[in-house]
N, C-alpha and C. Protein backbone atom coordinates (compact mmCIF):
# COMPACT_ATOMS: atom_id res chain seq x y z
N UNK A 1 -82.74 44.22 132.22
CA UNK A 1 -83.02 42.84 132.46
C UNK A 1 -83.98 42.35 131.39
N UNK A 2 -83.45 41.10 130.99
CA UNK A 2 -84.03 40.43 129.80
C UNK A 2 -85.33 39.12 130.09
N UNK A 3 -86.34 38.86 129.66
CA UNK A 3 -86.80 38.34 129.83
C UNK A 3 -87.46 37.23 129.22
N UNK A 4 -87.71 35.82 129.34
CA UNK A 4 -87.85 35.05 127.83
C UNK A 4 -89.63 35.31 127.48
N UNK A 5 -90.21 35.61 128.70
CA UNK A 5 -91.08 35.20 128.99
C UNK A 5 -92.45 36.46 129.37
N UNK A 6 -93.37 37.04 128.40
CA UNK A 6 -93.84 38.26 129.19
C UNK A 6 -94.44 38.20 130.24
N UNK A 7 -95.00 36.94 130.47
CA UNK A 7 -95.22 36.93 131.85
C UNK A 7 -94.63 36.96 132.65
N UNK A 8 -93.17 36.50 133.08
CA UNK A 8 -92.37 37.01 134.30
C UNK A 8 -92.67 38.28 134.06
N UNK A 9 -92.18 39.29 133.13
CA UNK A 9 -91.99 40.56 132.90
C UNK A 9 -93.36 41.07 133.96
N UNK A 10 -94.36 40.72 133.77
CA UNK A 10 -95.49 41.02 134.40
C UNK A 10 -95.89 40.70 136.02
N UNK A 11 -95.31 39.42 135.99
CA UNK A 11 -95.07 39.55 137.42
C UNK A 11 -93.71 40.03 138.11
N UNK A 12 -93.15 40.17 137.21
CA UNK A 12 -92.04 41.06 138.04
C UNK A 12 -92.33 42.88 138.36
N UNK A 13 -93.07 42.90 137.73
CA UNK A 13 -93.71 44.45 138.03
C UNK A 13 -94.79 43.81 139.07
N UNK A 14 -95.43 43.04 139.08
CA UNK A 14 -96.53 42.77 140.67
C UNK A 14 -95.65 42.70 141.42
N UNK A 15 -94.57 41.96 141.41
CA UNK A 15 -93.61 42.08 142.79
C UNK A 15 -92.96 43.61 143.45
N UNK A 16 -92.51 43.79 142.46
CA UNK A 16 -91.29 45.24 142.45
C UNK A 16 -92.48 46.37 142.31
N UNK A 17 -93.30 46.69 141.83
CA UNK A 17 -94.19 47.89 141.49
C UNK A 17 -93.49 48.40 140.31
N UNK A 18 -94.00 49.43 139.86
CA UNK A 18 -93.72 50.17 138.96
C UNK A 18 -92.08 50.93 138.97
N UNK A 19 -91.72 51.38 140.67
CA UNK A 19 -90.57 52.04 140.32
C UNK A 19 -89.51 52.03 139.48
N UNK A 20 -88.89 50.40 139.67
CA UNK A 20 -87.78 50.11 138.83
C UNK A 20 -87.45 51.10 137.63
N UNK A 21 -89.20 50.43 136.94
CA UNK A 21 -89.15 50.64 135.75
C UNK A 21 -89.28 52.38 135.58
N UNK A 22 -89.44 52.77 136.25
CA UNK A 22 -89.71 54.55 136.33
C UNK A 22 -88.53 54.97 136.54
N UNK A 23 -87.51 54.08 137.53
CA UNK A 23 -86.00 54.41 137.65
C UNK A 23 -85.09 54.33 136.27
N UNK A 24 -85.21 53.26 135.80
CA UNK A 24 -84.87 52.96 134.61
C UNK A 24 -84.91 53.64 133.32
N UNK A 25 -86.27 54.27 133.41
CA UNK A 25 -87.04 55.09 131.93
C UNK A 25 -86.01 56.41 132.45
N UNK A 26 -86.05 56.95 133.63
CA UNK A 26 -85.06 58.49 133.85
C UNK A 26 -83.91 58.25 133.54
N UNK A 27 -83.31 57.27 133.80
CA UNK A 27 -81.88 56.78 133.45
C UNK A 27 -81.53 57.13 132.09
N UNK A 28 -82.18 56.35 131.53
CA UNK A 28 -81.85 55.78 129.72
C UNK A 28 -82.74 58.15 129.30
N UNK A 29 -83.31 58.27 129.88
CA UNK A 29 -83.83 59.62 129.19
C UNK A 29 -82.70 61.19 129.20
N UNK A 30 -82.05 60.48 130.92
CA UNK A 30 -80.63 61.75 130.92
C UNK A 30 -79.49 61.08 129.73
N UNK A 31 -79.35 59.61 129.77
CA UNK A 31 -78.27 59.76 129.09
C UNK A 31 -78.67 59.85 127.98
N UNK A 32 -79.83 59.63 127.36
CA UNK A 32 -79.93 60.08 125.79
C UNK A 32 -79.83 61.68 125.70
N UNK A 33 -80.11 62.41 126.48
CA UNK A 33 -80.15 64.44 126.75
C UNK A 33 -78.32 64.25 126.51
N UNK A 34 -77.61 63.59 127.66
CA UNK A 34 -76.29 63.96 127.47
C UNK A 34 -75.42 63.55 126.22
N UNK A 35 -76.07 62.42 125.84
CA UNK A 35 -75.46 62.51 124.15
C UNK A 35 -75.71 63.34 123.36
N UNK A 36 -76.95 63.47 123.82
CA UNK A 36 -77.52 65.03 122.27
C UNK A 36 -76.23 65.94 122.79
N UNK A 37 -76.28 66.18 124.16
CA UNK A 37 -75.40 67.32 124.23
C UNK A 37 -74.08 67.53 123.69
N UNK A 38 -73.68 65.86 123.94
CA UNK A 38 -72.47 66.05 123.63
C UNK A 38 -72.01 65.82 121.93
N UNK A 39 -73.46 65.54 121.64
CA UNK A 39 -73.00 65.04 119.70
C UNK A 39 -73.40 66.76 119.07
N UNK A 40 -73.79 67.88 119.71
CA UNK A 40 -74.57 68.82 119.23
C UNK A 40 -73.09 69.33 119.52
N UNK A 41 -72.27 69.49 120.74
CA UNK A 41 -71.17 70.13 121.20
C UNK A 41 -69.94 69.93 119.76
N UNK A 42 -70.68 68.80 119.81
CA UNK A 42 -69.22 67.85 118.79
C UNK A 42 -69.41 68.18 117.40
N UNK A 43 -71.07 68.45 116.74
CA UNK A 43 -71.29 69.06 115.93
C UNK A 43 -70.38 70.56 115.56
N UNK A 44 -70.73 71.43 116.35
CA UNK A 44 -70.67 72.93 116.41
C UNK A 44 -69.30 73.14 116.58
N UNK A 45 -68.30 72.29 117.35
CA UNK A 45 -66.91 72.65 117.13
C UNK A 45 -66.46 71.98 115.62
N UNK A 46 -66.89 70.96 115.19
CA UNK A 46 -66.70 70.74 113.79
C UNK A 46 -66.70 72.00 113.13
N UNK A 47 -67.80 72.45 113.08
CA UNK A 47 -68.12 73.44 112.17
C UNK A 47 -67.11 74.81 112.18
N UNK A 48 -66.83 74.67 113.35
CA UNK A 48 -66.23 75.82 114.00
C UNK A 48 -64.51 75.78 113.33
N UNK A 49 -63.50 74.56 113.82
CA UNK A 49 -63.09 74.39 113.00
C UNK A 49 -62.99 73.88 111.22
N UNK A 50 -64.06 73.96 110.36
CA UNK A 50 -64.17 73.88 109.08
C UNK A 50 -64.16 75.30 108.40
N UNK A 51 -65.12 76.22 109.09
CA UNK A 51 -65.23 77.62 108.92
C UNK A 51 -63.52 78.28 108.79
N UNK A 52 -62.93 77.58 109.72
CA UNK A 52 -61.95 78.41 110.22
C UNK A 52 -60.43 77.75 108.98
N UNK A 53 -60.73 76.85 108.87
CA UNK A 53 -59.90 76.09 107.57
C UNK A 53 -60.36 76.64 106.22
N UNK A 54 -61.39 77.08 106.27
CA UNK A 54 -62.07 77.67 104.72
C UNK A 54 -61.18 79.44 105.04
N UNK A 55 -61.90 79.68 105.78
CA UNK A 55 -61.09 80.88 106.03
C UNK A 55 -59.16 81.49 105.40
N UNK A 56 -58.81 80.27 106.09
CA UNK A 56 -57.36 80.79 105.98
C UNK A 56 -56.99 80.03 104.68
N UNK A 57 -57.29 79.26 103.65
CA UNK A 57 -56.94 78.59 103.08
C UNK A 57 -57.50 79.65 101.83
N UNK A 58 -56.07 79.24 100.81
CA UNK A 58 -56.57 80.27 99.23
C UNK A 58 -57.32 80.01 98.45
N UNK A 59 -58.04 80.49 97.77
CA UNK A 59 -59.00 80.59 96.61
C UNK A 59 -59.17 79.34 96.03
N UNK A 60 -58.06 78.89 95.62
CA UNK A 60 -58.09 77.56 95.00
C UNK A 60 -58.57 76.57 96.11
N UNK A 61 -58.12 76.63 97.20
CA UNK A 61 -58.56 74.94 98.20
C UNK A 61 -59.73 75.84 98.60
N UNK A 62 -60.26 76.86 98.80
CA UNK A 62 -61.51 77.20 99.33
C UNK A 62 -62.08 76.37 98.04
N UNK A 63 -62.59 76.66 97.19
CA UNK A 63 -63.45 76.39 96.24
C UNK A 63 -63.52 74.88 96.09
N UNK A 64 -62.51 73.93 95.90
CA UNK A 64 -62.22 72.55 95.80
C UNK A 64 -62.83 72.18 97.20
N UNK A 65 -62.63 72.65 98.33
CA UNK A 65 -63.44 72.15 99.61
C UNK A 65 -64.96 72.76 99.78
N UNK A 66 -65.12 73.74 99.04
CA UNK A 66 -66.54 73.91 98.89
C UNK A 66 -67.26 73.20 98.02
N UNK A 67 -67.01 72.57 96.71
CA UNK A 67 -67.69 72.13 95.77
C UNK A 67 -67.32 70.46 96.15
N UNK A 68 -66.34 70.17 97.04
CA UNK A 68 -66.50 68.56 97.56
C UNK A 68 -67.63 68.68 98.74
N UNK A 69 -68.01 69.79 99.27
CA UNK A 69 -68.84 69.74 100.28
C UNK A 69 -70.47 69.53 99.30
N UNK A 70 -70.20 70.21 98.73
CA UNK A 70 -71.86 70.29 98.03
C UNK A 70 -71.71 69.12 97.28
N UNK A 71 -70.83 68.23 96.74
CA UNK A 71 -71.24 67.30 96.13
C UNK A 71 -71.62 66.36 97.55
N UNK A 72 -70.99 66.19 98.12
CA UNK A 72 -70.96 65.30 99.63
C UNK A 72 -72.56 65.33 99.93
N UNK A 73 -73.15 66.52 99.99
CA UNK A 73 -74.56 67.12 100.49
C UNK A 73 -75.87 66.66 99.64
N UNK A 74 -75.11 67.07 97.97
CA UNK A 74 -76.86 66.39 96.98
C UNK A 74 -76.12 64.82 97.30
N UNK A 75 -75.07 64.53 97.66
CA UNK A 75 -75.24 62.87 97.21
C UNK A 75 -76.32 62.19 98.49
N UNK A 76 -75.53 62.43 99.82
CA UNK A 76 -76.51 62.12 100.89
C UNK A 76 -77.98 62.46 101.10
N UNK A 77 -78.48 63.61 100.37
CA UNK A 77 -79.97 64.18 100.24
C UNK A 77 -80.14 63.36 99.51
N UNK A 78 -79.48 63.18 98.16
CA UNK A 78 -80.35 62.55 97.01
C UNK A 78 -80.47 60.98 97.55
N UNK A 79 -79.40 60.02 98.59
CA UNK A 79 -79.89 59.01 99.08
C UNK A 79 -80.98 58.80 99.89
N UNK A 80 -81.12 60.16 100.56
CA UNK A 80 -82.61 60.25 101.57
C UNK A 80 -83.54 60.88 101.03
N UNK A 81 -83.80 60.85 100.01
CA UNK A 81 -84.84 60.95 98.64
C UNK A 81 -85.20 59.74 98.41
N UNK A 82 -83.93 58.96 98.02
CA UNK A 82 -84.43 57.82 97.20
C UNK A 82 -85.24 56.61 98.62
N UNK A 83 -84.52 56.46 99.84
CA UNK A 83 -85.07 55.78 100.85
C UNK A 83 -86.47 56.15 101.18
N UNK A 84 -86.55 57.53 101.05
CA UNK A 84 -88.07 57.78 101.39
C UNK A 84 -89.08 57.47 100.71
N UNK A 85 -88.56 57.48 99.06
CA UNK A 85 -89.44 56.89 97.85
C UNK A 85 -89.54 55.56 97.56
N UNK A 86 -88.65 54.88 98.37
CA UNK A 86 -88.73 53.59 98.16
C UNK A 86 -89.59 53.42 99.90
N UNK A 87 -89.45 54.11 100.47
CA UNK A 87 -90.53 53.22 101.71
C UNK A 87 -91.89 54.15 101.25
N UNK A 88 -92.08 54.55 100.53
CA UNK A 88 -93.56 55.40 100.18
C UNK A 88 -94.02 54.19 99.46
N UNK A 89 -93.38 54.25 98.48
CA UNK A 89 -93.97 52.82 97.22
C UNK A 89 -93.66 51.38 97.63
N UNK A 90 -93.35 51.05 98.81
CA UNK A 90 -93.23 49.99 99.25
C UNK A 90 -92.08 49.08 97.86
N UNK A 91 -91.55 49.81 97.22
CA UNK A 91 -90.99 48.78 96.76
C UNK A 91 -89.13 48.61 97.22
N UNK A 92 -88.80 47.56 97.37
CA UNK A 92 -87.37 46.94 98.21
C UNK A 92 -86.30 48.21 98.27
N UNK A 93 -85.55 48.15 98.78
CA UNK A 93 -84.44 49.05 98.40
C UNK A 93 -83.36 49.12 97.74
């Protein structure tokens, strides 16, 4: 529930007490646990099938899917390099 106003917000906790909002905070805290779970699940079978495609696949596509992986890897590091150096030095992005 949205509010325009922080004072309703404030008297709506003098009315209601605190629970709501204690109901609310457990709510939003399992389903953030069950996404981890399920993005960590979703992670690890990725991996699970990638391993398993490197595996059976010959010399030649192993290597071409390994060296697109590592380029894939410094490019995204080297972008979360550059974001971090640009919010260190405050200058734009």
């Amino acid at each position: 529930m949205s509010y325009p106003y922080p004072q309703d917000r404030h008297r709506d906790r003098k009315e209601k007490g605190e629970q709501p909002y204690a109901d609310a905070r457990e709510a939003m805290s399992q389903q953030q646990a069950e996404l981890q779970r399920e993005a960590e699940a979703y992670g690890e079978a990725d991996q699970r099938e990638a391993a398993e495609r490197l595996r059976h696949a010959s010399p030649e596509k192993r290597k071409e899917r390994l060296e697109a992986a590592v380029a894939e890897q410094l490019e995204e590091t080297t972008e979360e390099i550059m974001a971090r150096s640009d919010d260190t030095t405050g200058r734009p992005g």
